[in-house]
C-alpha atoms as a PDB file:
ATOM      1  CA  UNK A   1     104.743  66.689  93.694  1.00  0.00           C
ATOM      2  CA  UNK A   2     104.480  69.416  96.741  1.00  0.00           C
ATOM      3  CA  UNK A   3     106.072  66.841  98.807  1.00  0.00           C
ATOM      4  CA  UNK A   4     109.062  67.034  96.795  1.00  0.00           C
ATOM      5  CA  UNK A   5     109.122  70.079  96.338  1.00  0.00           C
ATOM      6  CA  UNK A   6     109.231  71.852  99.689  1.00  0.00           C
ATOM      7  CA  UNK A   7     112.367  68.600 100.136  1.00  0.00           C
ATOM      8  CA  UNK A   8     114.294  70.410  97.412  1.00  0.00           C
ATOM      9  CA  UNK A   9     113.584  73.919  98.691  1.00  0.00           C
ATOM     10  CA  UNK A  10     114.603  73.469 101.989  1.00  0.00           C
ATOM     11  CA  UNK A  11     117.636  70.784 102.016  1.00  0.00           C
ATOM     12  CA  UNK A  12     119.844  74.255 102.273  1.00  0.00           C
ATOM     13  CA  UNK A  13     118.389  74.913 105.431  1.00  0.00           C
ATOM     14  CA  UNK A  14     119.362  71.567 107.217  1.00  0.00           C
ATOM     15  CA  UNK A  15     122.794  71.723 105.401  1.00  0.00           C
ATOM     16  CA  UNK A  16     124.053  74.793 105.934  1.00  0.00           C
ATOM     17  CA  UNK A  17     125.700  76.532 109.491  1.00  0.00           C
ATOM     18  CA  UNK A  18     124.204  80.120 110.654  1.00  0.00           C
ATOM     19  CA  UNK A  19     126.499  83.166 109.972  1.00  0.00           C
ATOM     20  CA  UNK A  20     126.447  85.839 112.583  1.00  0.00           C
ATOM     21  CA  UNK A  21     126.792  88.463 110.854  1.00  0.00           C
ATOM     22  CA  UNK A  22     123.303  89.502 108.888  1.00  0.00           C
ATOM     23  CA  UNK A  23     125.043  91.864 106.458  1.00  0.00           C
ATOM     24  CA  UNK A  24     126.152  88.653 104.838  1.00  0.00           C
ATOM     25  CA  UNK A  25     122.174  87.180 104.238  1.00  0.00           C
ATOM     26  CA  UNK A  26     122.704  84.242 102.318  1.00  0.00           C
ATOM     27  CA  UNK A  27     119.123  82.547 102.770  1.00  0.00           C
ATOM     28  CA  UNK A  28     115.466  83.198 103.941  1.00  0.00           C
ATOM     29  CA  UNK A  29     112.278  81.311 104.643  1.00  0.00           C
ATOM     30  CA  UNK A  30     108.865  83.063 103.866  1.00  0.00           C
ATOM     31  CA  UNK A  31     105.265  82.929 104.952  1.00  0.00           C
ATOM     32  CA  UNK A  32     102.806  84.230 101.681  1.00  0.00           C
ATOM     33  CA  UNK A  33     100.192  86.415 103.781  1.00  0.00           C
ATOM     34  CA  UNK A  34      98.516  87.002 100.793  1.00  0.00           C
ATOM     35  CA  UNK A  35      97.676  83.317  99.826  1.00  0.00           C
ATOM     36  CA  UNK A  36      94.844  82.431 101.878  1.00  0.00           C
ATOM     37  CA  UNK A  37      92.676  85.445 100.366  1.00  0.00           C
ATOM     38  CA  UNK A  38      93.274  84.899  96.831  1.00  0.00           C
ATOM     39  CA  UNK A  39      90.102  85.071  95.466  1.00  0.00           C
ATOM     40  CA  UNK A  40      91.803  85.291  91.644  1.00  0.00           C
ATOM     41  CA  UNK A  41      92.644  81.295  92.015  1.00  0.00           C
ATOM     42  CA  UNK A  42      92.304  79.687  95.158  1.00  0.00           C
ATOM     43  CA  UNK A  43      93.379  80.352  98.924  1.00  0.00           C
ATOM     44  CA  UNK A  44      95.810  78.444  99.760  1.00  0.00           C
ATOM     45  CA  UNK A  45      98.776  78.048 102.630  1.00  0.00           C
ATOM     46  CA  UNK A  46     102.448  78.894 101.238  1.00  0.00           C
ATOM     47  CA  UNK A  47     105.589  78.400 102.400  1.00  0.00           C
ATOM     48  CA  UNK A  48     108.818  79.650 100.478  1.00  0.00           C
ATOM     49  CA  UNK A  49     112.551  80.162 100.628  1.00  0.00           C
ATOM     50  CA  UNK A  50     115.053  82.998  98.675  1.00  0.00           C
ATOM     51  CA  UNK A  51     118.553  81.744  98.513  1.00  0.00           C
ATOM     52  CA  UNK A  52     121.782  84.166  97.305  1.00  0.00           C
ATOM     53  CA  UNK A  53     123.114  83.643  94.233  1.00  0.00           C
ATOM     54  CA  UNK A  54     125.335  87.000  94.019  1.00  0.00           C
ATOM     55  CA  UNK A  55     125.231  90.063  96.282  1.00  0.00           C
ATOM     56  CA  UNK A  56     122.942  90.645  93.155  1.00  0.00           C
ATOM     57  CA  UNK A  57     121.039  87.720  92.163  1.00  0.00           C
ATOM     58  CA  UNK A  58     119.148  85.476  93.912  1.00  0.00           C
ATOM     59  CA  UNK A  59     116.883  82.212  93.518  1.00  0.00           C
ATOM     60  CA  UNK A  60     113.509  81.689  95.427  1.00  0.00           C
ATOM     61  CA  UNK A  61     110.786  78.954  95.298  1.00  0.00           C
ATOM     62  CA  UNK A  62     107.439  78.491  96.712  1.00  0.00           C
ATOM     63  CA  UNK A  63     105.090  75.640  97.724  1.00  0.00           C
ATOM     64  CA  UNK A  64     101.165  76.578  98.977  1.00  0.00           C
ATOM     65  CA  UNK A  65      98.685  73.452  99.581  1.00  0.00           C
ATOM     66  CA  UNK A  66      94.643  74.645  99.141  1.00  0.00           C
ATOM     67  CA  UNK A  67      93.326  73.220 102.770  1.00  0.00           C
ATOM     68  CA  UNK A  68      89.389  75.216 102.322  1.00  0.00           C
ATOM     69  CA  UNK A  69      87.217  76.958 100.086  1.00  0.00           C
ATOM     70  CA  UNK A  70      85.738  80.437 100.167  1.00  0.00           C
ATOM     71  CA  UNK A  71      82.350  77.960  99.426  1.00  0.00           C
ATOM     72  CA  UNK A  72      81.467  74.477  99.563  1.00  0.00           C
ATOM     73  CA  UNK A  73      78.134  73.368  97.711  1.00  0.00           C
ATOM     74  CA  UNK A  74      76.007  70.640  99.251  1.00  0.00           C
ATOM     75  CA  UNK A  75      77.929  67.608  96.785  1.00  0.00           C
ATOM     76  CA  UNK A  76      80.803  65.607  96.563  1.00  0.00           C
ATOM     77  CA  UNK A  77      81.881  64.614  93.401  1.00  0.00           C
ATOM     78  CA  UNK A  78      85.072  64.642  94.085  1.00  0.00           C
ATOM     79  CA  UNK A  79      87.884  65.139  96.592  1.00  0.00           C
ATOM     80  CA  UNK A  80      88.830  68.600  96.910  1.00  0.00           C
ATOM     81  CA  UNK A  81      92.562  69.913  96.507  1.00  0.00           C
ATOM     82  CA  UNK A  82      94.423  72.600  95.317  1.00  0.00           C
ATOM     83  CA  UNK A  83      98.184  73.501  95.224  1.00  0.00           C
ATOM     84  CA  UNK A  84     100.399  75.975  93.895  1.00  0.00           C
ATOM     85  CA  UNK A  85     104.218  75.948  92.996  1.00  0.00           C
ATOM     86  CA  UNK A  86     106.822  78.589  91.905  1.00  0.00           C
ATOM     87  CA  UNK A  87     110.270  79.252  91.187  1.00  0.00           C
ATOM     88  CA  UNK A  88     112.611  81.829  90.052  1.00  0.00           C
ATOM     89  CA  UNK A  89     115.121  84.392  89.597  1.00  0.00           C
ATOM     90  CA  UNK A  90     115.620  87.981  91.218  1.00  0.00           C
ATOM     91  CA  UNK A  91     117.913  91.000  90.337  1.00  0.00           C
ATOM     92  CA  UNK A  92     118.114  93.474  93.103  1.00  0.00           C
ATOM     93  CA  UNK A  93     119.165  97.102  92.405  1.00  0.00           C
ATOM     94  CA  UNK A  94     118.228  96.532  88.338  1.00  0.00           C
ATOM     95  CA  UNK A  95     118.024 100.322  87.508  1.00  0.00           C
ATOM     96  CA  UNK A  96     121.704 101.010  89.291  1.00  0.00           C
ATOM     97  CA  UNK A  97     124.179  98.402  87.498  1.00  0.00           C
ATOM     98  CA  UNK A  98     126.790 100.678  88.036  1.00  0.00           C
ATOM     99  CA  UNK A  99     126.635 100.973  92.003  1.00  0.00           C
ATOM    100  CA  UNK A 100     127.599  97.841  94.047  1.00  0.00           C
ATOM    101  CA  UNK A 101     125.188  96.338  96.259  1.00  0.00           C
ATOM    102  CA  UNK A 102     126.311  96.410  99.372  1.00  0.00           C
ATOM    103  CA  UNK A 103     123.215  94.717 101.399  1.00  0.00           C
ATOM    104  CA  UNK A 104     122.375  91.277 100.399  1.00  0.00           C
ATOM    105  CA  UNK A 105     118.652  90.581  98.981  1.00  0.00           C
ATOM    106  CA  UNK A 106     117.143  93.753 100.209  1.00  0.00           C
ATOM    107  CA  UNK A 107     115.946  96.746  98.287  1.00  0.00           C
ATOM    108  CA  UNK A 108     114.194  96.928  95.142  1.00  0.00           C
ATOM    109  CA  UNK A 109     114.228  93.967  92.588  1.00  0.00           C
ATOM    110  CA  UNK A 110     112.881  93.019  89.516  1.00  0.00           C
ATOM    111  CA  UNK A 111     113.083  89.089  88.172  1.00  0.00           C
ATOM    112  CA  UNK A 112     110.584  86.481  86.897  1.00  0.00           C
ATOM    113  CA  UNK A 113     108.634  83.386  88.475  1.00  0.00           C
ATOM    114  CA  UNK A 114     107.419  80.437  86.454  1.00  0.00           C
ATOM    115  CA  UNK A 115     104.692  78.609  88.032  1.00  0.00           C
ATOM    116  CA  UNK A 116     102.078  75.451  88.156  1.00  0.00           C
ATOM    117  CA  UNK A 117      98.719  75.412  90.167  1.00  0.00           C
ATOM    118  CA  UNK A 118      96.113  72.507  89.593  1.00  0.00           C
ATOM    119  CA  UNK A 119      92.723  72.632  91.612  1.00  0.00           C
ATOM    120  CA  UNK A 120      89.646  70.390  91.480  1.00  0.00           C
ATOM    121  CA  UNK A 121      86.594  71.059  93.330  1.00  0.00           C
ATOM    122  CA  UNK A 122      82.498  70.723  93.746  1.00  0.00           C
ATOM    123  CA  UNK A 123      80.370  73.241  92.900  1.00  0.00           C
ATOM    124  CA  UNK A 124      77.195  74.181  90.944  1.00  0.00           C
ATOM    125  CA  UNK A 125      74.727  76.912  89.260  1.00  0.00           C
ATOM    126  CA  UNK A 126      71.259  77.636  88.728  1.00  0.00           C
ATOM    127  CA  UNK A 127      69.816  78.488  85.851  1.00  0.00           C
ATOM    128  CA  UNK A 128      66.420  78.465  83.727  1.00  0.00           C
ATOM    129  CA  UNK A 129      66.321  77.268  80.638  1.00  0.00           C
ATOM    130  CA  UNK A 130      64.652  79.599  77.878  1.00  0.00           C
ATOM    131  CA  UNK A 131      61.470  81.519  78.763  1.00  0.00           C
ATOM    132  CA  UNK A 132      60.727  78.489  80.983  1.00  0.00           C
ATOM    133  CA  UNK A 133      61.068  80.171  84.797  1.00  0.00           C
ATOM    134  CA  UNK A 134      61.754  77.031  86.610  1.00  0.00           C
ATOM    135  CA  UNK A 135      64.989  77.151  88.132  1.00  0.00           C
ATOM    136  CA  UNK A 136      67.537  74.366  88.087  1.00  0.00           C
ATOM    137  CA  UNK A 137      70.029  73.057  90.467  1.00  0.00           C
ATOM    138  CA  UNK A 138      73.154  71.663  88.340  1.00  0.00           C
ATOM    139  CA  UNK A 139      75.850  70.390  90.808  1.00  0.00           C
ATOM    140  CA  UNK A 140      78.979  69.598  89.010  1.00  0.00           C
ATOM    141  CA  UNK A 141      83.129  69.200  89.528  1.00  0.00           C
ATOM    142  CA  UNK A 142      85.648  70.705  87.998  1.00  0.00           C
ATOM    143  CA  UNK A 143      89.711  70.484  87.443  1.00  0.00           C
ATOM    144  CA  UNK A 144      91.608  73.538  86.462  1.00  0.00           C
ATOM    145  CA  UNK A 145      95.395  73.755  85.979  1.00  0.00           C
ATOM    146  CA  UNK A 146      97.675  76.538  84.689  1.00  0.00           C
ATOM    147  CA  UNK A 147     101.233  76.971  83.913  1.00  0.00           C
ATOM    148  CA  UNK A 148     102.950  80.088  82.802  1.00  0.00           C
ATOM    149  CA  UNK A 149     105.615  83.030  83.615  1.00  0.00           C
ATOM    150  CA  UNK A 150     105.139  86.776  85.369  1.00  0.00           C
ATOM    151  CA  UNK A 151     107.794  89.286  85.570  1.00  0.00           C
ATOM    152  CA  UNK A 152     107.893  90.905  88.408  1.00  0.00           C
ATOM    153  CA  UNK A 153     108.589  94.130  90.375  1.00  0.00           C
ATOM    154  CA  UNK A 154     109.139  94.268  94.203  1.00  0.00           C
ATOM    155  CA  UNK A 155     110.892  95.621  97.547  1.00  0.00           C
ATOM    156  CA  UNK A 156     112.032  93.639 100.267  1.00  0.00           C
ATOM    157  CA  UNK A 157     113.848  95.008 103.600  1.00  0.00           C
ATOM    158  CA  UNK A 158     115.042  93.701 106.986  1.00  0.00           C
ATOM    159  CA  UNK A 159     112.757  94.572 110.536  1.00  0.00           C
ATOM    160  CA  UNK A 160     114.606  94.169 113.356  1.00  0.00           C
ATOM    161  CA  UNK A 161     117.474  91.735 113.664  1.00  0.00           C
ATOM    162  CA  UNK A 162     116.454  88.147 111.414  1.00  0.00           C
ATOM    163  CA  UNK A 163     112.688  89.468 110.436  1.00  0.00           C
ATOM    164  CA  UNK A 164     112.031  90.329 106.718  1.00  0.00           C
ATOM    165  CA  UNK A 165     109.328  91.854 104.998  1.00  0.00           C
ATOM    166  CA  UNK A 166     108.760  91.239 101.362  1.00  0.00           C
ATOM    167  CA  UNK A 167     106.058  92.180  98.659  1.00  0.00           C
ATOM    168  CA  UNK A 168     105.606  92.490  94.323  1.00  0.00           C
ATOM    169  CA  UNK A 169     103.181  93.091  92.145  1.00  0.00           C
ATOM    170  CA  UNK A 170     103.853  91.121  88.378  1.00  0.00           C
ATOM    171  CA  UNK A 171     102.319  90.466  84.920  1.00  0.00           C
ATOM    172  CA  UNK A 172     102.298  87.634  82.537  1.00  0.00           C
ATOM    173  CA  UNK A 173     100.756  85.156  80.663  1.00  0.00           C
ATOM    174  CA  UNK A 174      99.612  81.544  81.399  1.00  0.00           C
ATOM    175  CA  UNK A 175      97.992  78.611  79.619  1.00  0.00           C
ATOM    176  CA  UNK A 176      94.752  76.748  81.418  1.00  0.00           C
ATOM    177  CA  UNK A 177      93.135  73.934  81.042  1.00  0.00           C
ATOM    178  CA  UNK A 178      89.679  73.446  82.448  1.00  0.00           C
ATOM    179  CA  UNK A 179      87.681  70.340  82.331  1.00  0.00           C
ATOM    180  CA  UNK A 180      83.836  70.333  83.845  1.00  0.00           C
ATOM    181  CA  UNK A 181      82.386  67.657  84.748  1.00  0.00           C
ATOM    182  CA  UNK A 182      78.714  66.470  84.933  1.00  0.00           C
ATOM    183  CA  UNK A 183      77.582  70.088  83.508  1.00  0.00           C
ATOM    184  CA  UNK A 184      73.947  70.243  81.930  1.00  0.00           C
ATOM    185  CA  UNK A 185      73.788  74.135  82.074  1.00  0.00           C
ATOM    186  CA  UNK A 186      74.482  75.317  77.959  1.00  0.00           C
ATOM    187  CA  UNK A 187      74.605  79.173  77.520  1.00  0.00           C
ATOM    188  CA  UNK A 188      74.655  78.472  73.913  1.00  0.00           C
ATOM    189  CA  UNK A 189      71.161  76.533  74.178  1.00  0.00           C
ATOM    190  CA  UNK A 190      70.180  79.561  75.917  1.00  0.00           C
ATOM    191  CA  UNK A 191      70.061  78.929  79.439  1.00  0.00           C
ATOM    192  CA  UNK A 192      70.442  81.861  82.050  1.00  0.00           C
ATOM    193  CA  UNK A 193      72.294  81.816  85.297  1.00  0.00           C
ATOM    194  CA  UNK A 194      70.539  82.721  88.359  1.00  0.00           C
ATOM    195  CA  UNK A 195      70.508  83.644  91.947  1.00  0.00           C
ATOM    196  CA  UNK A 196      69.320  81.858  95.286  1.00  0.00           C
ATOM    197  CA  UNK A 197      69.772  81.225  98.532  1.00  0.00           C
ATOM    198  CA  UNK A 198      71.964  78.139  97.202  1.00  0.00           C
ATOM    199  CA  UNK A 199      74.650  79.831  94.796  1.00  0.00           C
ATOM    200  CA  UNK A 200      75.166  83.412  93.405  1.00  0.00           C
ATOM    201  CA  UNK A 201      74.686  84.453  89.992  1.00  0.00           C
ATOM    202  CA  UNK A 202      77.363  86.704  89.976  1.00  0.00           C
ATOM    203  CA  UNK A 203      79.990  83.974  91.303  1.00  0.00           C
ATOM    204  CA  UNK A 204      78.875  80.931  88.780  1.00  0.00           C
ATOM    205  CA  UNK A 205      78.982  83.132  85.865  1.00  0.00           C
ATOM    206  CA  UNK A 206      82.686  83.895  86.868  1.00  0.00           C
ATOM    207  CA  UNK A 207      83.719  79.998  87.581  1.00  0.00           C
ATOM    208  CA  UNK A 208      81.945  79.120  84.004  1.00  0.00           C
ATOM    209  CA  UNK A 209      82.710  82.210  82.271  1.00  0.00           C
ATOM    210  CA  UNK A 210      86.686  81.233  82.471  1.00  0.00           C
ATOM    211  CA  UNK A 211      87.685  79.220  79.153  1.00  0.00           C
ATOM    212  CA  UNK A 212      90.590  77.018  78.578  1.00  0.00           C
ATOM    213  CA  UNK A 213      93.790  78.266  75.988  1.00  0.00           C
ATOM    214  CA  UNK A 214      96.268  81.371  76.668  1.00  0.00           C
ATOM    215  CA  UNK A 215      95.439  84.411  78.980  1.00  0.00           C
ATOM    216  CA  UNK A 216      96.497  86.863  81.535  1.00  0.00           C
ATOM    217  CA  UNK A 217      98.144  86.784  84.734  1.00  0.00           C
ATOM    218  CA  UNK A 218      98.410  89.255  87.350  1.00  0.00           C
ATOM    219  CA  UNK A 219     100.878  88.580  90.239  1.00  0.00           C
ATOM    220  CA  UNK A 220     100.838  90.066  93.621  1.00  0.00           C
ATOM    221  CA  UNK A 221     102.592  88.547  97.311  1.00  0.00           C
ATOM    222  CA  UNK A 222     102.973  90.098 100.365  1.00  0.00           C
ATOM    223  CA  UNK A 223     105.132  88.233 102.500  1.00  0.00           C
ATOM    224  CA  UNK A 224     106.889  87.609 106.177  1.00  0.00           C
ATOM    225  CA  UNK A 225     110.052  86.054 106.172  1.00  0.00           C
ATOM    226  CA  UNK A 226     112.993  85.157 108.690  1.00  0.00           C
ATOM    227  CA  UNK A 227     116.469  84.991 108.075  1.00  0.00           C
ATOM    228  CA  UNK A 228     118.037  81.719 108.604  1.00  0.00           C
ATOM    229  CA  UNK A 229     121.872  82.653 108.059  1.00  0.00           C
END
């Protein structure tokens, strides 16, 4: 699916001449700086592009591929992979309809992104299981995926001659679906997370503590980009 994707996204950029004149930006590519320390979802590497639409509008997708994780228990259940794609719409100038804008995709903006992200991965908890001290090691996999919308609010503006720099900040919803496999630990039979020199307390009883159905999302990118023409 990423395969295609990053295809679609950047055809433009192999069909298209250069302009020489950058007051007439008609398309970017963009490097997500922000990506590999997203500790919300998952790190991973992402590439997008933002094409012109209007000297007010514009489209822009993005592609990131999860190549590590922030920790790797000692099993392997399963092949681990992540990935992340977006796509949407921007409106630049949104508060000042009635002034023309003169400078293509720079300024403030305000638009949406829909997006998809699907992860699977090893990891595990320990836990005791009542007033019964002895701790237990429960190594297990899960998948996660999550579809959904932000609207978002941002600034972009042009360093140098073909440099960009780019960042928003957005809120949403999304829908998840999380399915764990080869899980003994219970919290409704009572069991109680716990720490050692294997996992952390705090970080299982985030990973377990997330339930599938309808929820939150909080956006935020900071981004590099270069003007292609």
């Amino acid at each position: 699916m990423c395969r295609w994707f990053f295809v679609a996204l950047f055809l433009p950029v192999f069909t298209s001449g250069q302009s020489d004149s950058l007051s007439k930006i008609n398309m970017a590519v963009k490097l997500n700086l922000a990506s590999p320390f997203d500790v919300f979802n998952f790190p991973t590497i992402s590439l997008g592009a933002e094409h012109r639409l209007t000297n007010r509008f514009s489209v822009e997708g993005e592609a990131g591929y999860q190549i590590y994780r922030f920790r790797q228990p000692d099993t392997s259940f399963v092949r681990e992979s992540g990935y992340v794609v977006k796509g949407g719409l921007r409106v630049y100038k949104p508060f000042r309809w009635s002034q023309p804008v003169v400078h293509r995709m720079r300024g403030f903006y305000s638009g949406f992104s829909v997006f998809q992200r699907e992860e699977k991965y090893n990891t595990a908890a320990e836990y005791t299981r009542g007033s019964d001290t002895t701790k237990i090691l429960d190594y297990y996999w899960t998948r996660k995926s999550a579809w959904g919308i932000d609207l978002l609010l941002g600034y972009q503006t042009i360093i140098g001659e073909r440099a960009l720099f780019d960042f928003y900040a957005g809120i949403g919803f999304l829908r998840r679906s999380i399915i764990r496999n080869e899980l003994q630990y219970s919290a409704e039979n009572g069991d109680q997370l716990v720490s050692s020199p294997v996992v952390d307390a705090f970080l299982s009883n985030r990973d377990l503590e997330l339930k599938p159905g309808t929820g939150l999302s909080l956006a935020f990118s900071v981004r590099i980009g270069y003007i292609l023409y």
